[in-house]
Protein backbone atom coordinates (compact mmCIF):
# COMPACT_ATOMS: atom_id res chain seq x y z
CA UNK A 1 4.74 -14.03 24.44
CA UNK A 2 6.20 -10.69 24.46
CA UNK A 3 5.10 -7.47 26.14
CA UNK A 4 3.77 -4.36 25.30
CA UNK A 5 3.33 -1.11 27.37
CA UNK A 6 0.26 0.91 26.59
CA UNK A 7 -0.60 4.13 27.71
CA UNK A 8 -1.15 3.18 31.24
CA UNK A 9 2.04 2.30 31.72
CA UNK A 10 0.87 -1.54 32.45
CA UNK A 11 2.49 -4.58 30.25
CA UNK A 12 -0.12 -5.78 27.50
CA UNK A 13 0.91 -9.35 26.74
CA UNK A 14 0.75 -10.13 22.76
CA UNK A 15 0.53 -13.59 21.76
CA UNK A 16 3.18 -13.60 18.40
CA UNK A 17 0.88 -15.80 17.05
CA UNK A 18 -2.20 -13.13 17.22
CA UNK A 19 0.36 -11.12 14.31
CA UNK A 20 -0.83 -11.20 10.89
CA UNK A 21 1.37 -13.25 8.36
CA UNK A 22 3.14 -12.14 6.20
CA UNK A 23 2.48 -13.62 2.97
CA UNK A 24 4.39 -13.62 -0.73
CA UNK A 25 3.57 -14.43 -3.69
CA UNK A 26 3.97 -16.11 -7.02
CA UNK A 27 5.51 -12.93 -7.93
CA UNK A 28 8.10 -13.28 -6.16
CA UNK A 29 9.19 -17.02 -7.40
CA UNK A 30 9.00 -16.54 -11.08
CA UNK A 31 9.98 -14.19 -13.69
CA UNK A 32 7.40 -11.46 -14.32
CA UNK A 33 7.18 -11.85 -17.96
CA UNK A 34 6.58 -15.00 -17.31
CA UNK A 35 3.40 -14.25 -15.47
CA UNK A 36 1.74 -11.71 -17.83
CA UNK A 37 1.01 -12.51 -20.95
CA UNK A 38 1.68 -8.74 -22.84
CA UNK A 39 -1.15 -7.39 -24.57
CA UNK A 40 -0.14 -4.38 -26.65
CA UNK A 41 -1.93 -0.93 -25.83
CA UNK A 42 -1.78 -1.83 -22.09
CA UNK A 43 0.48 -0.12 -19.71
CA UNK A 44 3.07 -2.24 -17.68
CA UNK A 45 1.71 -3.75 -15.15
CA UNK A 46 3.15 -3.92 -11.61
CA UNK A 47 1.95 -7.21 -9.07
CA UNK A 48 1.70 -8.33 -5.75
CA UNK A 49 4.76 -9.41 -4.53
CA UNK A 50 3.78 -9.69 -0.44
CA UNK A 51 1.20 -8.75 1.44
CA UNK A 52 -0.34 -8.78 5.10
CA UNK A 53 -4.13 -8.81 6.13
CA UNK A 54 -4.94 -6.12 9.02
CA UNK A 55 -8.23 -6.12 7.75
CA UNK A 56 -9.62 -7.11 11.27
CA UNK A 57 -8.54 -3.67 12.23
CA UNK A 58 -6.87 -1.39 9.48
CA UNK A 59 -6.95 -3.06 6.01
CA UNK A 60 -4.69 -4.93 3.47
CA UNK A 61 -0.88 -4.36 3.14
CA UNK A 62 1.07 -4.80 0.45
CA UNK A 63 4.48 -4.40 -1.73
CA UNK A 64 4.33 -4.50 -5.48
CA UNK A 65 7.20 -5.19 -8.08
CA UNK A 66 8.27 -2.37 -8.62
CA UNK A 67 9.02 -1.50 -4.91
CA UNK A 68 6.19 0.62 -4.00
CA UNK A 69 4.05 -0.34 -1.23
CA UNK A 70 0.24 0.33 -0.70
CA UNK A 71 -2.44 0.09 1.73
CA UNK A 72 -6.16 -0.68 1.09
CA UNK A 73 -7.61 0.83 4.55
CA UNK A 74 -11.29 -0.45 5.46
CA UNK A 75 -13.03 2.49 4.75
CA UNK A 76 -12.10 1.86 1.07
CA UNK A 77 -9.04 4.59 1.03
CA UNK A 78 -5.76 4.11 -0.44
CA UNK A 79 -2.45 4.81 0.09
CA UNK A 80 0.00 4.19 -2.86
CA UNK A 81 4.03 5.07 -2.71
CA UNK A 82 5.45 5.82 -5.54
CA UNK A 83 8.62 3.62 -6.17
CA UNK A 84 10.74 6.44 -5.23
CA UNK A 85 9.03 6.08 -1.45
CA UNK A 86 9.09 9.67 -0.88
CA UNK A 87 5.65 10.51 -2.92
CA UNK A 88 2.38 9.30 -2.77
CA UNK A 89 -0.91 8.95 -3.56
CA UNK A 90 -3.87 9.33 -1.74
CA UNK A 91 -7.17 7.76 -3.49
CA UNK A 92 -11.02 8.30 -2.05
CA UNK A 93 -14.11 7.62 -3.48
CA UNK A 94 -15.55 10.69 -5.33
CA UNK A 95 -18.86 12.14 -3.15
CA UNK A 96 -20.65 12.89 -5.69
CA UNK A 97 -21.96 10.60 -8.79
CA UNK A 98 -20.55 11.84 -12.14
CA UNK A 99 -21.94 10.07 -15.03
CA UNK A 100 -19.70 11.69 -17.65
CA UNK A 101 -16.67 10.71 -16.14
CA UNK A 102 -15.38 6.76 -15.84
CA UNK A 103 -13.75 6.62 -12.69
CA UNK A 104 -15.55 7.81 -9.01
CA UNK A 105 -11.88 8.34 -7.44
CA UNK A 106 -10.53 11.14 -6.69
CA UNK A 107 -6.33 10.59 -6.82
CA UNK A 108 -3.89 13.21 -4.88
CA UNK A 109 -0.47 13.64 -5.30
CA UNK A 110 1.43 14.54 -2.18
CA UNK A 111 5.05 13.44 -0.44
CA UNK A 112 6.54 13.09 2.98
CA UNK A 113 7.12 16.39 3.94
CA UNK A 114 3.37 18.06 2.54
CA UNK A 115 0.02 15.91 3.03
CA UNK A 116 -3.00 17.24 4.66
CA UNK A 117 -3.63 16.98 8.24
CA UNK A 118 -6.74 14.79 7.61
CA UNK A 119 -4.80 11.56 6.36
CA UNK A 120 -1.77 11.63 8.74
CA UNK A 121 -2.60 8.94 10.73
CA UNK A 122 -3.25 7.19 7.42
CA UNK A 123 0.22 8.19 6.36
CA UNK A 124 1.41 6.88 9.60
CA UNK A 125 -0.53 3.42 9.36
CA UNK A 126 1.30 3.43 5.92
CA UNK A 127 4.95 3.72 6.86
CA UNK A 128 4.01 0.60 9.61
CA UNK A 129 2.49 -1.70 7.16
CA UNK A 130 6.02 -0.90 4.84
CA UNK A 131 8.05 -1.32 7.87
CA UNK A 132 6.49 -4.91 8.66
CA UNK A 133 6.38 -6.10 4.83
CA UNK A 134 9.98 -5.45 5.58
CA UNK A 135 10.25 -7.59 8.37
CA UNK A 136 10.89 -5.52 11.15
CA UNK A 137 9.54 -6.47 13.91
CA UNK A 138 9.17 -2.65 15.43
CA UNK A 139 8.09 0.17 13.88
CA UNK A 140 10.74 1.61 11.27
CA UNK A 141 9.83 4.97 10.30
CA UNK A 142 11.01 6.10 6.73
CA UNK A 143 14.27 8.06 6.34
CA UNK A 144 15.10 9.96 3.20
CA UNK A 145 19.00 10.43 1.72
CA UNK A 146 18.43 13.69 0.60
CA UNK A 147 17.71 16.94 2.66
CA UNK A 148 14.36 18.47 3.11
CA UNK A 149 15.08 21.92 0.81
CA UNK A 150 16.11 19.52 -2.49
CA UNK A 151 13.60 16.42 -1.99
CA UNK A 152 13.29 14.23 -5.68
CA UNK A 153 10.91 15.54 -8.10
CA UNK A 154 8.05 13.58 -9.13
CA UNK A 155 7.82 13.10 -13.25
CA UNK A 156 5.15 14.59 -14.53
CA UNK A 157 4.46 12.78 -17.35
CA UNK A 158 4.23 9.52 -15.72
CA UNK A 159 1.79 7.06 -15.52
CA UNK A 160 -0.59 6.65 -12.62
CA UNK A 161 0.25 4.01 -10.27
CA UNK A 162 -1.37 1.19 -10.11
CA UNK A 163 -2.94 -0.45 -6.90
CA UNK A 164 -5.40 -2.64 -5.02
CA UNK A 165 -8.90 -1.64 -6.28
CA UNK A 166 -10.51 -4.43 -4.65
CA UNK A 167 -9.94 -8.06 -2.91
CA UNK A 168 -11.53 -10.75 -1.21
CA UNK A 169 -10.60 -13.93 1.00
CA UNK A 170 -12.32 -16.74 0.46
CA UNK A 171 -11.79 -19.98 2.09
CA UNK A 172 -8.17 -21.35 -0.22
CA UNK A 173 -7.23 -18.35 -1.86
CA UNK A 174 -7.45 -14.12 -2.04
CA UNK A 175 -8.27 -12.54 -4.91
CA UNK A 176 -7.07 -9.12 -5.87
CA UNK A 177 -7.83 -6.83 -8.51
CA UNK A 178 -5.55 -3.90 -9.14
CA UNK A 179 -6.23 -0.19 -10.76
CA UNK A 180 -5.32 -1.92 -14.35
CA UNK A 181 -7.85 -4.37 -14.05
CA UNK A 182 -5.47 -7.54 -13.60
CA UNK A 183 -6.26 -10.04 -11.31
């Protein structure tokens, strides 16, 4: 057991085994072309290489191939890095019902230095679930090799990125269905 100091200054014991678990994937053991069969007109497609279930409290964690890292929060929000990790997107349901167009997300681009006030703790919950899929133990918080006047540009003509659309546990195996549609 190991302690924890809240706000009221008292020790909070936390039982190590109470931590979700970290867990990796297939992805991770073999070759990705081995995985995906390629089926021509579709965009590359980026997997699950680890991932951690806070659902209880915040939502799913995860890392894909390509080094970004995204979380699925409860409330059906995302948050997607872009493999850069200095942008991101933020994706929410659209409020209202559009027939006309296919997809009811709205998608915003923003970075590390300029996001809205409304998602920071969301941004925050973010740079945790990254820290842990990394293995630390305490909270890591991202640090950028470049200075704040000349941050990386994000390319405009790239693709969207992909991430978890949807999952669920059942009792041998989670199922998760990313923004391309694989599974």
């Amino acid at each position: 057991m190991e302690e924890k100091y809240s706000t009221t200054k008292e020790p909070v014991v936390v039982n190590p085994a109470e931590l979700a678990k970290i867990h990796d994937t297939c992805a991770t053991k073999f070759d990705q072309d081995d995985l995906l069969q390629p089926v021509e007109g579709q965009e590359k497609c980026d997997l699950i290489e680890r991932f951690v279930d806070f659902s209880s409290k915040y939502g799913l964690g995860y890392k894909l191939t390509n080094g970004s890292y995204g979380v699925l929060f409860n409330d059906s929000t995302k948050l997607i890095t872009h493999p850069n990790l200095f942008h991101f997107d933020y994706i929410e349901r659209s409020k209202t019902k559009n027939k006309e167009t296919a997809s009811s997300e709205l998608i915003s681009h923003h970075n590390f230095f300029e996001y809205p006030a409304a998602i920071n703790k969301k941004v925050v919950l973010l740079q945790h679930f990254k820290s842990y899929l990394d293995g630390n133990s305490k909270f890591k918080p991202l640090t950028f090799d470049f200075k704040s006047q000349q941050p990386p540009v994000r390319p405009e003509n790239e693709a969207l990125l992909s991430y978890i659309k949807k999952w669920k546990k059942a009792s041998k195996a989670i199922l998760m269905r990313n923004s391309n549609k694989v599974i």
